[in-house]
PDB file of N, CA and C in Angstrom:
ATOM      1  N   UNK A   1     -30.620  43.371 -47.029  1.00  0.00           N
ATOM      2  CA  UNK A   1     -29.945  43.516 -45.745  1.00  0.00           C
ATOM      3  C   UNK A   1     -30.520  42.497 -44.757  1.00  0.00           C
ATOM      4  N   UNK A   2     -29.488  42.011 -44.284  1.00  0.00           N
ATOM      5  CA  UNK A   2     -29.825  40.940 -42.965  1.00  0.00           C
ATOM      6  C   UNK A   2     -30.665  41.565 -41.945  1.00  0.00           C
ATOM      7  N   UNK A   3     -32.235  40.818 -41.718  1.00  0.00           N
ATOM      8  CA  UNK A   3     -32.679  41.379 -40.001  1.00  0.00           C
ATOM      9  C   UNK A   3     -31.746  41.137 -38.866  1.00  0.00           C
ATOM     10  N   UNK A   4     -31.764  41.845 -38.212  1.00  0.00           N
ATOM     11  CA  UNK A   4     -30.796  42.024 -36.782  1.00  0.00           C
ATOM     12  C   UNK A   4     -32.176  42.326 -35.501  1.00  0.00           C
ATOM     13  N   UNK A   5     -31.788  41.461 -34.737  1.00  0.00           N
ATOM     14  CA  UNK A   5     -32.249  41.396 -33.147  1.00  0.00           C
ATOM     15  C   UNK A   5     -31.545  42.322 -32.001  1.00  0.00           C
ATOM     16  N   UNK A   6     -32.183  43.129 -31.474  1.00  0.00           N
ATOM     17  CA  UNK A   6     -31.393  43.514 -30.479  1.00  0.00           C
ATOM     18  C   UNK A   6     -31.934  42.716 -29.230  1.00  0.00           C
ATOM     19  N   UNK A   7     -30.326  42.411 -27.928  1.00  0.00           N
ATOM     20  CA  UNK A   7     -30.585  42.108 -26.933  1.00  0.00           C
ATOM     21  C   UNK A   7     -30.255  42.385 -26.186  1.00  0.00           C
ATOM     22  N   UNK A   8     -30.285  42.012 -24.515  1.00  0.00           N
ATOM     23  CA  UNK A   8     -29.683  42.415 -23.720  1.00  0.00           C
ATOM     24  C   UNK A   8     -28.854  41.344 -22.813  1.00  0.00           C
ATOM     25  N   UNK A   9     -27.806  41.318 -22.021  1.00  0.00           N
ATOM     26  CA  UNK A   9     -27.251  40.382 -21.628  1.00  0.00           C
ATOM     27  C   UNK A   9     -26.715  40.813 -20.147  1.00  0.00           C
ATOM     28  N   UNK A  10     -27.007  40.356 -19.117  1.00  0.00           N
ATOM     29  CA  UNK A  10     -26.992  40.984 -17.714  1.00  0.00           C
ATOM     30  C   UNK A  10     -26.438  39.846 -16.766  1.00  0.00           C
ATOM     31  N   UNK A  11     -26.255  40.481 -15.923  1.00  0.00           N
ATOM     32  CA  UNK A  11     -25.385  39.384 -14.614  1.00  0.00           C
ATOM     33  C   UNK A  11     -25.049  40.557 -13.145  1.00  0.00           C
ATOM     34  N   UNK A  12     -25.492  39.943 -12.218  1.00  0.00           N
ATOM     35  CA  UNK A  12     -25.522  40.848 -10.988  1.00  0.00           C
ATOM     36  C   UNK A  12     -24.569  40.113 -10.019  1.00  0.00           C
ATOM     37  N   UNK A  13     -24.011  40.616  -9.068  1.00  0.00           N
ATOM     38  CA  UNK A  13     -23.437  40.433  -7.986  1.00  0.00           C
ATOM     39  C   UNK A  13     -24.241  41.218  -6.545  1.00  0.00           C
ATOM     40  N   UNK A  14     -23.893  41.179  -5.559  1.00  0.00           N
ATOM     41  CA  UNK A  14     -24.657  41.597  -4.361  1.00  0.00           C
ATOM     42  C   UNK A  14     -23.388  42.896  -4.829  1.00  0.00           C
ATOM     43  N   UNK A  15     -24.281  44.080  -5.134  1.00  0.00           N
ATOM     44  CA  UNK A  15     -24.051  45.593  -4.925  1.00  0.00           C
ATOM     45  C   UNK A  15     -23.785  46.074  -6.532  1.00  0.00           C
ATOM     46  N   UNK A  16     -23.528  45.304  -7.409  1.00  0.00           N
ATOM     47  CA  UNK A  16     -23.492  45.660  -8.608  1.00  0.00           C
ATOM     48  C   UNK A  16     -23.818  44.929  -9.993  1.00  0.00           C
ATOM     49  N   UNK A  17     -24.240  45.069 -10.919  1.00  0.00           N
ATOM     50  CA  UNK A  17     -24.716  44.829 -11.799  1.00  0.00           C
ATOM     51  C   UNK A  17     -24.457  45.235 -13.175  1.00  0.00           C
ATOM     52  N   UNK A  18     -24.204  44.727 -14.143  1.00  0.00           N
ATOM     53  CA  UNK A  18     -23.658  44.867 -15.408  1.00  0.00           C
ATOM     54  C   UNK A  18     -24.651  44.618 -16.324  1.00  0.00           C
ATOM     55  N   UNK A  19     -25.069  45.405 -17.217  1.00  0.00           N
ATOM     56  CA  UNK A  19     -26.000  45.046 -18.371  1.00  0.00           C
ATOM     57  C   UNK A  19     -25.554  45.830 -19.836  1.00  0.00           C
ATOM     58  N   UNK A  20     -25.595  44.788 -20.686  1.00  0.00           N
ATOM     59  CA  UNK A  20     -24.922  45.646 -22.033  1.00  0.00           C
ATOM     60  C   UNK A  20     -26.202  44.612 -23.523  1.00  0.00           C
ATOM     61  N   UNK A  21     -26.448  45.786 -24.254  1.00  0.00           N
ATOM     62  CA  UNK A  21     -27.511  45.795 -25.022  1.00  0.00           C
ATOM     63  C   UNK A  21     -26.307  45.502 -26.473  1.00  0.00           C
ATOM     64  N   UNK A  22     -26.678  44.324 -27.259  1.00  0.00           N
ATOM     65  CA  UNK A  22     -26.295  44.067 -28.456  1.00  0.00           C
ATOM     66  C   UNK A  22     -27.154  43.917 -29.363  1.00  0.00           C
ATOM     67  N   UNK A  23     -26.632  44.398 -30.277  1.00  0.00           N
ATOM     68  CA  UNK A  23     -27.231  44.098 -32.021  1.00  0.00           C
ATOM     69  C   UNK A  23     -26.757  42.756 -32.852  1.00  0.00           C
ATOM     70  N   UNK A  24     -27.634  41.795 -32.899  1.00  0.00           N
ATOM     71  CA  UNK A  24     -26.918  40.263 -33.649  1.00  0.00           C
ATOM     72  C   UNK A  24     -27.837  40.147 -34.836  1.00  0.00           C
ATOM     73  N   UNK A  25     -27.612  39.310 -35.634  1.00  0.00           N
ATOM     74  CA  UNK A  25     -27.992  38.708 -36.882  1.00  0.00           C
ATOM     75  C   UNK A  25     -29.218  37.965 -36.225  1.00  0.00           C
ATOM     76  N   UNK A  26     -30.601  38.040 -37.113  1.00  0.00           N
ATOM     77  CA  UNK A  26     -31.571  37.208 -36.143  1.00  0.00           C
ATOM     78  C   UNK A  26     -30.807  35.678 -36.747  1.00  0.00           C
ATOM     79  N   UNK A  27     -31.422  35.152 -35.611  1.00  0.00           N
ATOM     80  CA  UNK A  27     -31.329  33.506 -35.695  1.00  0.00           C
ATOM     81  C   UNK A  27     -29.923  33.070 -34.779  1.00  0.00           C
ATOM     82  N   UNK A  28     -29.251  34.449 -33.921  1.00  0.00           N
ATOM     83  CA  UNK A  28     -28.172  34.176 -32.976  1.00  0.00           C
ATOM     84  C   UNK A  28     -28.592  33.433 -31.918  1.00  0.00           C
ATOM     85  N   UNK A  29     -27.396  32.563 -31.055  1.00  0.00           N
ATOM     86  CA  UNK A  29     -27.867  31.883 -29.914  1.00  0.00           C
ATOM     87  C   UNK A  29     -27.164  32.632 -28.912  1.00  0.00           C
ATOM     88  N   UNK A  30     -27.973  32.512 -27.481  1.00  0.00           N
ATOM     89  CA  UNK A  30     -27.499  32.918 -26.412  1.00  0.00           C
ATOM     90  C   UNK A  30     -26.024  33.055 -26.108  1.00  0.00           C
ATOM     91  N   UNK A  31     -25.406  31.836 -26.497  1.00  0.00           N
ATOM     92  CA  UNK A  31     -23.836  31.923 -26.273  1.00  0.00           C
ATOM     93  C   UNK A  31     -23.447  32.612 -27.096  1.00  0.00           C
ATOM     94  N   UNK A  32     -23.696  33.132 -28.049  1.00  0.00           N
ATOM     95  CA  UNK A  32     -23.383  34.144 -29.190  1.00  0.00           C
ATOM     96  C   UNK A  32     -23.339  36.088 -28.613  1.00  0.00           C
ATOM     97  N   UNK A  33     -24.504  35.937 -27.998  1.00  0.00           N
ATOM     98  CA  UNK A  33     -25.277  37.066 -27.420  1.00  0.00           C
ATOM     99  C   UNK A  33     -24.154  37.289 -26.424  1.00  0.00           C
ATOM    100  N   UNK A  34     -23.638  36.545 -25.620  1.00  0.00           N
ATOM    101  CA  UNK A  34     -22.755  36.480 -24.647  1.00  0.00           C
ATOM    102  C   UNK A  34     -21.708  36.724 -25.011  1.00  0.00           C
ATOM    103  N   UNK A  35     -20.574  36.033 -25.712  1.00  0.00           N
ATOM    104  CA  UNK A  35     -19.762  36.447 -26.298  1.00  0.00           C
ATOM    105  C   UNK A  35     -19.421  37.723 -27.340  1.00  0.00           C
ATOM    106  N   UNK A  36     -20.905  38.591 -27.900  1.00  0.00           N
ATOM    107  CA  UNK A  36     -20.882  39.680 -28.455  1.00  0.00           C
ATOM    108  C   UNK A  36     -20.899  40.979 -27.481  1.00  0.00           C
ATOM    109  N   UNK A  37     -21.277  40.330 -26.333  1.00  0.00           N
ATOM    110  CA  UNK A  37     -21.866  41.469 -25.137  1.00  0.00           C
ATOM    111  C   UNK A  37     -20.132  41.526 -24.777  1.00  0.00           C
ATOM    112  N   UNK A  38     -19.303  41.351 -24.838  1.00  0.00           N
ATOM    113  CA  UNK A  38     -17.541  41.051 -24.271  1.00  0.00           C
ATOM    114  C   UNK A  38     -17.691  41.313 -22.718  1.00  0.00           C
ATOM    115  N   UNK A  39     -18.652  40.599 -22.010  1.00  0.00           N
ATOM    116  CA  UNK A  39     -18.748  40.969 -20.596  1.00  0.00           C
ATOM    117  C   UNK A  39     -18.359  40.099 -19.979  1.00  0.00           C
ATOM    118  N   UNK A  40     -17.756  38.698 -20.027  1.00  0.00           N
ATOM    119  CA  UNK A  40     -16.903  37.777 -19.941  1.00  0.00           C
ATOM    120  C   UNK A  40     -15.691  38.480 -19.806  1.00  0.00           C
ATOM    121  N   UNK A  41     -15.016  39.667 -20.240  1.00  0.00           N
ATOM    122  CA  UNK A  41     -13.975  40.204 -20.352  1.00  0.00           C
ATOM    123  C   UNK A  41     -13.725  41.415 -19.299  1.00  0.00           C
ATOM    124  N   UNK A  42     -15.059  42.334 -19.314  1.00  0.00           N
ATOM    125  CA  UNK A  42     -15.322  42.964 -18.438  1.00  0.00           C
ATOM    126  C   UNK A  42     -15.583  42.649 -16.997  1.00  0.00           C
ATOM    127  N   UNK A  43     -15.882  41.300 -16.691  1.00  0.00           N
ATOM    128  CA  UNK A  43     -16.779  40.875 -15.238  1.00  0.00           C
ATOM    129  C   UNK A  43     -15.158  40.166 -14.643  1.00  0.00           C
ATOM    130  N   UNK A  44     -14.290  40.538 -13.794  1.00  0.00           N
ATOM    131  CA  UNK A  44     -12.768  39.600 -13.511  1.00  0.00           C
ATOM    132  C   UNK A  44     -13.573  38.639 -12.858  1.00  0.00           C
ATOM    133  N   UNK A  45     -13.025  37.080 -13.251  1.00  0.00           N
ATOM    134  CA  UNK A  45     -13.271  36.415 -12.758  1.00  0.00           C
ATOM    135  C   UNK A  45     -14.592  35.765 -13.164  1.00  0.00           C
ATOM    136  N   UNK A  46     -15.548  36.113 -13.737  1.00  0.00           N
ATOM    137  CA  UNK A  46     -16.584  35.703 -14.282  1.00  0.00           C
ATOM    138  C   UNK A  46     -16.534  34.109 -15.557  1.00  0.00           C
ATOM    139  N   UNK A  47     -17.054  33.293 -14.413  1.00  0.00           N
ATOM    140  CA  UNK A  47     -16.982  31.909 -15.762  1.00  0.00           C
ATOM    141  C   UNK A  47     -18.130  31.384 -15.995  1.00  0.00           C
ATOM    142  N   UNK A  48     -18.192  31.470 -17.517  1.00  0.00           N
ATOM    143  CA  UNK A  48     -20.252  31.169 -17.968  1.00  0.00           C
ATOM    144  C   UNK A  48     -20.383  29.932 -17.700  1.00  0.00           C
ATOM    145  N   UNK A  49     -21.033  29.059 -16.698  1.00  0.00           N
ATOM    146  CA  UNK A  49     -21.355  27.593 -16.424  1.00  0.00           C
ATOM    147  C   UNK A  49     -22.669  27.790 -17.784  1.00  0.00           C
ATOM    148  N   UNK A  50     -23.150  26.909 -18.886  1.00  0.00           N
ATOM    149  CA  UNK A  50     -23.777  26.867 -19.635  1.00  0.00           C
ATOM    150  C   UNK A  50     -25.317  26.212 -18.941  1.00  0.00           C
ATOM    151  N   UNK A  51     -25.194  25.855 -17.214  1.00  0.00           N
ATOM    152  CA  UNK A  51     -26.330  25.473 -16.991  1.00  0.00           C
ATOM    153  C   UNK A  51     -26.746  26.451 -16.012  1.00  0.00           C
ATOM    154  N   UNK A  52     -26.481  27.239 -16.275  1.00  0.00           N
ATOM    155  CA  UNK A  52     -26.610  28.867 -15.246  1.00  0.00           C
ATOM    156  C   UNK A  52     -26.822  29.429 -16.201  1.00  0.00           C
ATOM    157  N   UNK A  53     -27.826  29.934 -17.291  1.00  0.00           N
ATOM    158  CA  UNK A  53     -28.087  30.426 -18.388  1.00  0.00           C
ATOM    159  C   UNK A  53     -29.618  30.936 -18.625  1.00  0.00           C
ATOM    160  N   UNK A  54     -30.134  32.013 -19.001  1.00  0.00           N
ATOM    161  CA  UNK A  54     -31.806  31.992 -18.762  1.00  0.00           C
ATOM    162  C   UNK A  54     -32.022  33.230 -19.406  1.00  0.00           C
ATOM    163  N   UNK A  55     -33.280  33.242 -20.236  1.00  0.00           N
ATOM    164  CA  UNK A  55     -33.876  34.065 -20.801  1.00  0.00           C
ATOM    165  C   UNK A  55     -35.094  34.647 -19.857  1.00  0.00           C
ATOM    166  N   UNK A  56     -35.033  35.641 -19.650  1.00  0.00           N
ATOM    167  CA  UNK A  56     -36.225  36.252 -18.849  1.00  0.00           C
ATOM    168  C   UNK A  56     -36.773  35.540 -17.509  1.00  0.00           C
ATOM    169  N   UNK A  57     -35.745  35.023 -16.867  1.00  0.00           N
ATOM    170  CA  UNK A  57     -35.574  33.984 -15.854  1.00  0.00           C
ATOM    171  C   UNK A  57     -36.321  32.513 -16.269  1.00  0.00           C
ATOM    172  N   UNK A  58     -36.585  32.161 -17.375  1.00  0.00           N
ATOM    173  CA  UNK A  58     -36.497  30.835 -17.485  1.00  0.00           C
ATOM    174  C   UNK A  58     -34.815  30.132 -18.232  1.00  0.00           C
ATOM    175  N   UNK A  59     -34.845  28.975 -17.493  1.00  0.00           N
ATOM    176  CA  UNK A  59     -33.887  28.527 -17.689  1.00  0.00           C
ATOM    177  C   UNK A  59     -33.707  28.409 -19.274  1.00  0.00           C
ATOM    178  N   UNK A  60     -32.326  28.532 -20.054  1.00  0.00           N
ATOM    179  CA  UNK A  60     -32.129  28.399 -21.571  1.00  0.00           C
ATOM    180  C   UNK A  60     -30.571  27.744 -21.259  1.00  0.00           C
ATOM    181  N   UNK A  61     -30.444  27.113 -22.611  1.00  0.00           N
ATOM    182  CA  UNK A  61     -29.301  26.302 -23.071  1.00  0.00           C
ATOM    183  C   UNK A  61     -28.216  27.200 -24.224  1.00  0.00           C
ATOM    184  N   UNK A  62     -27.430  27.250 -24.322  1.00  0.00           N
ATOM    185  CA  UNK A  62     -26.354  28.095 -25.026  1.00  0.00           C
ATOM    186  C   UNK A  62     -26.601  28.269 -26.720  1.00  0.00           C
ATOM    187  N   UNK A  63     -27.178  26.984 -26.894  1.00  0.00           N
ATOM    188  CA  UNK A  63     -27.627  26.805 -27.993  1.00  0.00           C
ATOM    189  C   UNK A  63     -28.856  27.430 -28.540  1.00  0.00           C
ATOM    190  N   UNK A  64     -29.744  27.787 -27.467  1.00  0.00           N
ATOM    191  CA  UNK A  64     -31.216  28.661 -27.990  1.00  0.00           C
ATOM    192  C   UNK A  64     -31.086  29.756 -28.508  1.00  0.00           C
ATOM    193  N   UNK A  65     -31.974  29.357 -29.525  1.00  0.00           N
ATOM    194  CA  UNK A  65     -32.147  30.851 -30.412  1.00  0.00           C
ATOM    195  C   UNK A  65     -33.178  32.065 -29.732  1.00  0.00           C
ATOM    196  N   UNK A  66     -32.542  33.136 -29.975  1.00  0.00           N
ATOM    197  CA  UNK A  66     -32.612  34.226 -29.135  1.00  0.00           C
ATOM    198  C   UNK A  66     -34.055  35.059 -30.047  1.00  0.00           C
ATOM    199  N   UNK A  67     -34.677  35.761 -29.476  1.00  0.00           N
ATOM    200  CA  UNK A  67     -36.148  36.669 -29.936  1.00  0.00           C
ATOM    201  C   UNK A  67     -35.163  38.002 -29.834  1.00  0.00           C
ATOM    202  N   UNK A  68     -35.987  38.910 -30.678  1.00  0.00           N
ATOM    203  CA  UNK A  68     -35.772  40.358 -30.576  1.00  0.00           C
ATOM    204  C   UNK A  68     -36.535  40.784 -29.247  1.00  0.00           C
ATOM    205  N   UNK A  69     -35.574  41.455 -28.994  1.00  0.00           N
ATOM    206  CA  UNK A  69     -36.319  42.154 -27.473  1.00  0.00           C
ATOM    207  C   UNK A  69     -35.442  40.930 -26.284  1.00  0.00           C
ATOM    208  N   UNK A  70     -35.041  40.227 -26.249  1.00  0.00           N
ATOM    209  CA  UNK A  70     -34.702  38.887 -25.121  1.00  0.00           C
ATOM    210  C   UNK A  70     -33.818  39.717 -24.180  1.00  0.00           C
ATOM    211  N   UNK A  71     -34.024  38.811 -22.877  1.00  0.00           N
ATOM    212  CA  UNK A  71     -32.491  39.453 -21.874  1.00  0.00           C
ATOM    213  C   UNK A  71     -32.443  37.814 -21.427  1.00  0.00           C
ATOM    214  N   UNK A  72     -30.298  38.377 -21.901  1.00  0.00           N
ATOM    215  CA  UNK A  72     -30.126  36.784 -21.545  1.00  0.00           C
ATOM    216  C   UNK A  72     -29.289  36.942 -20.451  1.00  0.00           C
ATOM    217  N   UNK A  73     -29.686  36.172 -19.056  1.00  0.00           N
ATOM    218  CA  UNK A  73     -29.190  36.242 -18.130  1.00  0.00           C
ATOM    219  C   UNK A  73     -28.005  35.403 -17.538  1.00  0.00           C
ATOM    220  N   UNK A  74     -27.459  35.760 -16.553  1.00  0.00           N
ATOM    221  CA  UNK A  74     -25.899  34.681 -16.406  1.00  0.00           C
ATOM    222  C   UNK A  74     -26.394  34.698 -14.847  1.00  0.00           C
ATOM    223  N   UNK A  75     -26.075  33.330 -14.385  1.00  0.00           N
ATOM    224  CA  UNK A  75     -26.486  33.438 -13.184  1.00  0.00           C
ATOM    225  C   UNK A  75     -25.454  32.792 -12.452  1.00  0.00           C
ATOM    226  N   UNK A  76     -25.389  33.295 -11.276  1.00  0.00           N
ATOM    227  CA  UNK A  76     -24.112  32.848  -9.674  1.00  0.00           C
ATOM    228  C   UNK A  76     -24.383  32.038  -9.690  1.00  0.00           C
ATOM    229  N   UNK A  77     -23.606  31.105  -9.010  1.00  0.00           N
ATOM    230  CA  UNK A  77     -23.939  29.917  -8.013  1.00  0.00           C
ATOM    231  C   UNK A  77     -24.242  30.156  -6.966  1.00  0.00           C
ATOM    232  N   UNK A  78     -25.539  28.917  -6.527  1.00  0.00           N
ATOM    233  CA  UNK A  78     -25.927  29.563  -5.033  1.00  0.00           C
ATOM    234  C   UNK A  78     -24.890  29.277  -4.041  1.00  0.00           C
ATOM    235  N   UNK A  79     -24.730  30.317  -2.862  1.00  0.00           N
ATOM    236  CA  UNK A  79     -23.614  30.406  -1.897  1.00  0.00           C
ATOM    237  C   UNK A  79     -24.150  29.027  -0.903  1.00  0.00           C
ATOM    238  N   UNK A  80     -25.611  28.785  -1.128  1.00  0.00           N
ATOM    239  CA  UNK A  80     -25.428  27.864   0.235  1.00  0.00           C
ATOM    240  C   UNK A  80     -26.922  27.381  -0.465  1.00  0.00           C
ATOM    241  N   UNK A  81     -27.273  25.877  -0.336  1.00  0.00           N
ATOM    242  CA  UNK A  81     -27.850  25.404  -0.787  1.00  0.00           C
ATOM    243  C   UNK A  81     -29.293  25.238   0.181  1.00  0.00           C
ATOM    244  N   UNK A  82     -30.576  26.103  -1.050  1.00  0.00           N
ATOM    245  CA  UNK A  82     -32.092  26.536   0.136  1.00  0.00           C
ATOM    246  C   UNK A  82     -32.167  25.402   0.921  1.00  0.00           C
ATOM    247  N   UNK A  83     -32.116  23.940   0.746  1.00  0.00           N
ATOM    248  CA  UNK A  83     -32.439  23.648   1.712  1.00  0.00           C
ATOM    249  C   UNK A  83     -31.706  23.331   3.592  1.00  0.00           C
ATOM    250  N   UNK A  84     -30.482  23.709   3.272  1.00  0.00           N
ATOM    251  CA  UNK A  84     -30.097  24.154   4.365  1.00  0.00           C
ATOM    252  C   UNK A  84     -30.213  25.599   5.130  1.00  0.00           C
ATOM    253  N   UNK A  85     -30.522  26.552   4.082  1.00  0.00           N
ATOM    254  CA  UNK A  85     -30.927  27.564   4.384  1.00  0.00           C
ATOM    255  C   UNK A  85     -32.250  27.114   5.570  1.00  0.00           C
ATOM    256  N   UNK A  86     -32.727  26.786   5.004  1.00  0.00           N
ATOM    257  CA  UNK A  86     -34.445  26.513   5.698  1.00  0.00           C
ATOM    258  C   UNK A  86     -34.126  25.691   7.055  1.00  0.00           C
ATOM    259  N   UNK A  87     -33.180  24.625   6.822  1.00  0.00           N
ATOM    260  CA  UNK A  87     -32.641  24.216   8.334  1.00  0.00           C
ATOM    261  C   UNK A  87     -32.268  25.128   9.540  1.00  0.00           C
ATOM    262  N   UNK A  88     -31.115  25.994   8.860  1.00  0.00           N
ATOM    263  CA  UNK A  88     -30.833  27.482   9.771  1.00  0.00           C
ATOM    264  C   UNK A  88     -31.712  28.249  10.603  1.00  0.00           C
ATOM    265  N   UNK A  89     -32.488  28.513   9.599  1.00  0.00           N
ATOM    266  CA  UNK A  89     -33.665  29.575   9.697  1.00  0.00           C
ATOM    267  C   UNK A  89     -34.542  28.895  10.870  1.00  0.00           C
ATOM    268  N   UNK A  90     -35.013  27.706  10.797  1.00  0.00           N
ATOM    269  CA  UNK A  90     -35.982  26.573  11.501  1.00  0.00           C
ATOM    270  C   UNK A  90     -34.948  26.653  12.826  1.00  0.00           C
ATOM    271  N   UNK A  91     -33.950  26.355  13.031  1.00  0.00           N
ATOM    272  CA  UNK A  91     -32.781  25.503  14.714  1.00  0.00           C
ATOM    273  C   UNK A  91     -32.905  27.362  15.083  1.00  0.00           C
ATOM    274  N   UNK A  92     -32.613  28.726  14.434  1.00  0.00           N
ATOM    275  CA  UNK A  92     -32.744  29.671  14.904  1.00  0.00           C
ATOM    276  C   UNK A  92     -33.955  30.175  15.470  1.00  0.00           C
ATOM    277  N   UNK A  93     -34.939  29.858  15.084  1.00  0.00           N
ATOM    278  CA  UNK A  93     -36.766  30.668  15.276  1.00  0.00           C
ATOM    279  C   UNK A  93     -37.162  30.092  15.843  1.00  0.00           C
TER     280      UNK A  93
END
């Protein structure tokens, strides 16, 4: 019998959050993990940019092979880029 990895695959919005735990064949890649999690289907509107991608908040590529135990994360785009943030914050204080 084939070893199998379990993982987890998560993605948040401001007020809610989605996380769904899969069982893969070891030696699966993240984009695999993603596409088994069907939360692409579940999330409306949700599109996987492949450089918005991360294992345990380090950044990962679609192609990385995944550990037992991993959470593979999907990440937003930032709404407003920190260093204008820090401009704001600075002309306000």
């Amino acid at each position: 019998m084939a070893e199998r990895i379990a993982v987890e695959v998560v993605y948040a919005e401001p007020g809610r959050q989605w996380l769904y735990q899969v069982s893969l064949p070891a030696g699966s890649t993240v984009m695999q993990a993603i596409e088994a999690s069907g939360i692409a289907a579940a999330v409306q509107g949700l599109q996987i940019d492949p450089a918005r991608l991360g294992v345990f908040s380090r950044k990962a590529g679609p192609d990385d092979v995944l550990s037992d135990g991993d959470r593979v994360e999907i990440y937003r785009p930032l709404t407003l880029d920190p260093k204008e943030a820090r401009r704001r914050r600075a002309h306000e204080g």
